[in-house]
C-alpha atoms as a PDB file:
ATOM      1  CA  UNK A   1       0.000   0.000   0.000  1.00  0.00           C
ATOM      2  CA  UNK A   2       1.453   3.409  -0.370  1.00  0.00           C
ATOM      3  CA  UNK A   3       2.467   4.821   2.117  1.00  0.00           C
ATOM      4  CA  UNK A   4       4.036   8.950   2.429  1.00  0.00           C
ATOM      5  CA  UNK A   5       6.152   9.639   4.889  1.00  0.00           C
ATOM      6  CA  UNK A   6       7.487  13.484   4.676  1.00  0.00           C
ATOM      7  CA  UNK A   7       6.755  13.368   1.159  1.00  0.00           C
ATOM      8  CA  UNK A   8       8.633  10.111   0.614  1.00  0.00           C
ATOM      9  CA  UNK A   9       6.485   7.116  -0.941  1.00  0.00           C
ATOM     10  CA  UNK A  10       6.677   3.821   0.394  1.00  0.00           C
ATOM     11  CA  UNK A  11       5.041   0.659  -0.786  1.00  0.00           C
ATOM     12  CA  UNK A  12       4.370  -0.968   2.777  1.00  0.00           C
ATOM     13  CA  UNK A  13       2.552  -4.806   2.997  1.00  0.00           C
ATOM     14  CA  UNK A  14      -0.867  -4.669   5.035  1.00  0.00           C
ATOM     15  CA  UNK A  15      -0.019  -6.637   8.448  1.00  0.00           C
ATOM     16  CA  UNK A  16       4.002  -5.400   8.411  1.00  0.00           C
ATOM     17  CA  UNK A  17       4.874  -3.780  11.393  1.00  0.00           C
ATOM     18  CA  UNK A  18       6.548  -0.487  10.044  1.00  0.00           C
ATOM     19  CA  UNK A  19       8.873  -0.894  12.619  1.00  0.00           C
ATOM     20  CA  UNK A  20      10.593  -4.047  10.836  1.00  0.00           C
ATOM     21  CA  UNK A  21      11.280  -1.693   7.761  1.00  0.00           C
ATOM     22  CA  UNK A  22      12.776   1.413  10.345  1.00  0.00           C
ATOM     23  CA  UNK A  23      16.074   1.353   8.193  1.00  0.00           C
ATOM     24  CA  UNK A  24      14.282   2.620   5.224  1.00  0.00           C
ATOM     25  CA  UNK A  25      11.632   4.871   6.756  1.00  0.00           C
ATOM     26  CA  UNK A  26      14.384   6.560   8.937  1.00  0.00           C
ATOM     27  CA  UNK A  27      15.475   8.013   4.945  1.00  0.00           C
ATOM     28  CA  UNK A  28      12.272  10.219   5.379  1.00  0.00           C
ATOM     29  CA  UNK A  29      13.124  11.595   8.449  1.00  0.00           C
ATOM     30  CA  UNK A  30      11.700   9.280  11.056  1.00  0.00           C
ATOM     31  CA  UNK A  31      14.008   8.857  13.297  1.00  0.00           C
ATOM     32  CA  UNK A  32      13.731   5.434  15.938  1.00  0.00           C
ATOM     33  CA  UNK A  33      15.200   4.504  19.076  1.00  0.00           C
ATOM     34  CA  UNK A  34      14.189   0.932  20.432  1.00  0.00           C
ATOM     35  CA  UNK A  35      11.578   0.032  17.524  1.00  0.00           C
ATOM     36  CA  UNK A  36       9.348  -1.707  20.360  1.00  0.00           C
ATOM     37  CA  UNK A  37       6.907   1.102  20.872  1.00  0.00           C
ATOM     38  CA  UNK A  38       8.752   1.873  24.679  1.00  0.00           C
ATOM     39  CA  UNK A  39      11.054   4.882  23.641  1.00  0.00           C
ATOM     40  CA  UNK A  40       8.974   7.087  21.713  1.00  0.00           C
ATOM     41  CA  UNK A  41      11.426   8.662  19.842  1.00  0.00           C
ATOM     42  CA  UNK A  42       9.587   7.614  16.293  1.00  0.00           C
ATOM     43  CA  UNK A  43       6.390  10.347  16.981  1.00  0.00           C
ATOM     44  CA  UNK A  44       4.482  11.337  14.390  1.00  0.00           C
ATOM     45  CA  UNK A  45       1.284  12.336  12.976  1.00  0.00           C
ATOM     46  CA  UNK A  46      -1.280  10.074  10.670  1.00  0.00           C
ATOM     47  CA  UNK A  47      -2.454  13.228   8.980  1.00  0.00           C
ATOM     48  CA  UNK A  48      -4.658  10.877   6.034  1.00  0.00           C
ATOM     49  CA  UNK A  49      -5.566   7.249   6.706  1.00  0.00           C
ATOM     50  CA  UNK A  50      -5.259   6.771  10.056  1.00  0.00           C
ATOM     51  CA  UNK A  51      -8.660   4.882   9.966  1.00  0.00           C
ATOM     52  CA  UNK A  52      -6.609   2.032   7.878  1.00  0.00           C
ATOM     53  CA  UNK A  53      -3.771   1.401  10.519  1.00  0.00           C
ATOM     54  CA  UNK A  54      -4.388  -0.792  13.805  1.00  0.00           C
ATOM     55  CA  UNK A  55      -5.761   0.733  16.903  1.00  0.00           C
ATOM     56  CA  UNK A  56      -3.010   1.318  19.389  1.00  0.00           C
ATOM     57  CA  UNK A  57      -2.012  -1.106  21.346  1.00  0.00           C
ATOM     58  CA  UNK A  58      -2.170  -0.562  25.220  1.00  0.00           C
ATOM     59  CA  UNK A  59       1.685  -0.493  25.551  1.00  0.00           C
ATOM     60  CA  UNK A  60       1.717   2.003  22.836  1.00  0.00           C
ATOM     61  CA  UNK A  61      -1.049   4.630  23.936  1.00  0.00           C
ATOM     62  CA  UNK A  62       1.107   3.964  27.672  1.00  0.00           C
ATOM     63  CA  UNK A  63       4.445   5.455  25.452  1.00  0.00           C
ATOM     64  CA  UNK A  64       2.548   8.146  23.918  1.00  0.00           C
ATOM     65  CA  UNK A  65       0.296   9.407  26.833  1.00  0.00           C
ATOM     66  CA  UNK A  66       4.337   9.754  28.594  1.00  0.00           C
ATOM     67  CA  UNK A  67       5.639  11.362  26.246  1.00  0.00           C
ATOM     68  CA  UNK A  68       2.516  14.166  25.873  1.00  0.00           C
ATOM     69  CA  UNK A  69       1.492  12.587  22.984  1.00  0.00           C
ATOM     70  CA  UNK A  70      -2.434  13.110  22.943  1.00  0.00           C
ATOM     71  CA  UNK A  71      -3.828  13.867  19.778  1.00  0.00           C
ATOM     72  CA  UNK A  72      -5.367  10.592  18.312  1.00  0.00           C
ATOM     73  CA  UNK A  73      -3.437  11.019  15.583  1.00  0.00           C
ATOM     74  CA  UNK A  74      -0.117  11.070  17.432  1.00  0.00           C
ATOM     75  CA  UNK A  75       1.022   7.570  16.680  1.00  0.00           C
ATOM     76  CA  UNK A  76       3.846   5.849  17.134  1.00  0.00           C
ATOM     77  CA  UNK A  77       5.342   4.758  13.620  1.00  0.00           C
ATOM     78  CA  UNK A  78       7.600   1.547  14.736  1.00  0.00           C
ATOM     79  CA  UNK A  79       4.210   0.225  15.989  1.00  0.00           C
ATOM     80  CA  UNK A  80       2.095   0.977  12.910  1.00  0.00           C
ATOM     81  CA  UNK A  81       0.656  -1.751  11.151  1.00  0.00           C
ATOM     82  CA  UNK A  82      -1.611  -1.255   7.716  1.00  0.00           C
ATOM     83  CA  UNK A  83      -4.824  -3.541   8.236  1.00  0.00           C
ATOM     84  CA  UNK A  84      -7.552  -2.196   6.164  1.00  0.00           C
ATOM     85  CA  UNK A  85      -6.470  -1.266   2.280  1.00  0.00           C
ATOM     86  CA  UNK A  86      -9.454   0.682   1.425  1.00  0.00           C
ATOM     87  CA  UNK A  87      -6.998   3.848   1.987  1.00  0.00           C
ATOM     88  CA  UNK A  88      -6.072   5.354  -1.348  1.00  0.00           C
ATOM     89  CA  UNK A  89      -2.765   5.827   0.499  1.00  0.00           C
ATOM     90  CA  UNK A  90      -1.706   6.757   4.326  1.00  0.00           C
ATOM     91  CA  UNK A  91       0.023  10.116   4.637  1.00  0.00           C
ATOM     92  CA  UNK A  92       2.331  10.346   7.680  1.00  0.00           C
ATOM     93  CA  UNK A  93       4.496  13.245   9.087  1.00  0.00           C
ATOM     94  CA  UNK A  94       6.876  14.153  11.945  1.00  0.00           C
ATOM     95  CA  UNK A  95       6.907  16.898  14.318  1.00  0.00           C
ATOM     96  CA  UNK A  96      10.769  17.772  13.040  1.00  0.00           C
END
């Protein structure tokens, strides 16, 4: 599915943790830390398709309600995970 990340375009599976892929993501900016969803150093904001991604896992609203992060769309990108493909694509950007 495509996938923008700061403008970059990514073809990203539906059920691959974007995590798993952090070497190539981190090319658009994203920068990671532990890739587990306990750092929070990967931040960012789902501004188109965030209904197409997997609800937050408990662990992972923990990590972002921490760090201040309290916007719904705040998500953590090492623990995103595409599971509907309805999205024409899923538009992501960081903070930086």
């Amino acid at each position: 599915m495509k996938v923008r990340i700061n403008g970059r375009i990514f073809n990203i599976p539906k059920g691959v943790r974007f995590g798993e892929l952090s070497h190539e993501i981190e090319k658009a900016g994203i920068e990671f830390g532990c890739t587990d969803g306990q750092c929070g150093v990967c931040i960012a904001r789902v501004v188109k398709g965030l209904e197409c991604l997997r609800e937050p896992s408990e662990e992972e609203e923990e990590t972002l309600w921490r760090t201040g992060a309290v916007d719904e769309e705040e998500r953590l990108t090492c623990q995103l995970v595409i599971e509907d493909e309805s999205c024409e694509e899923i538009v992501i950007e960081s903070e930086d």
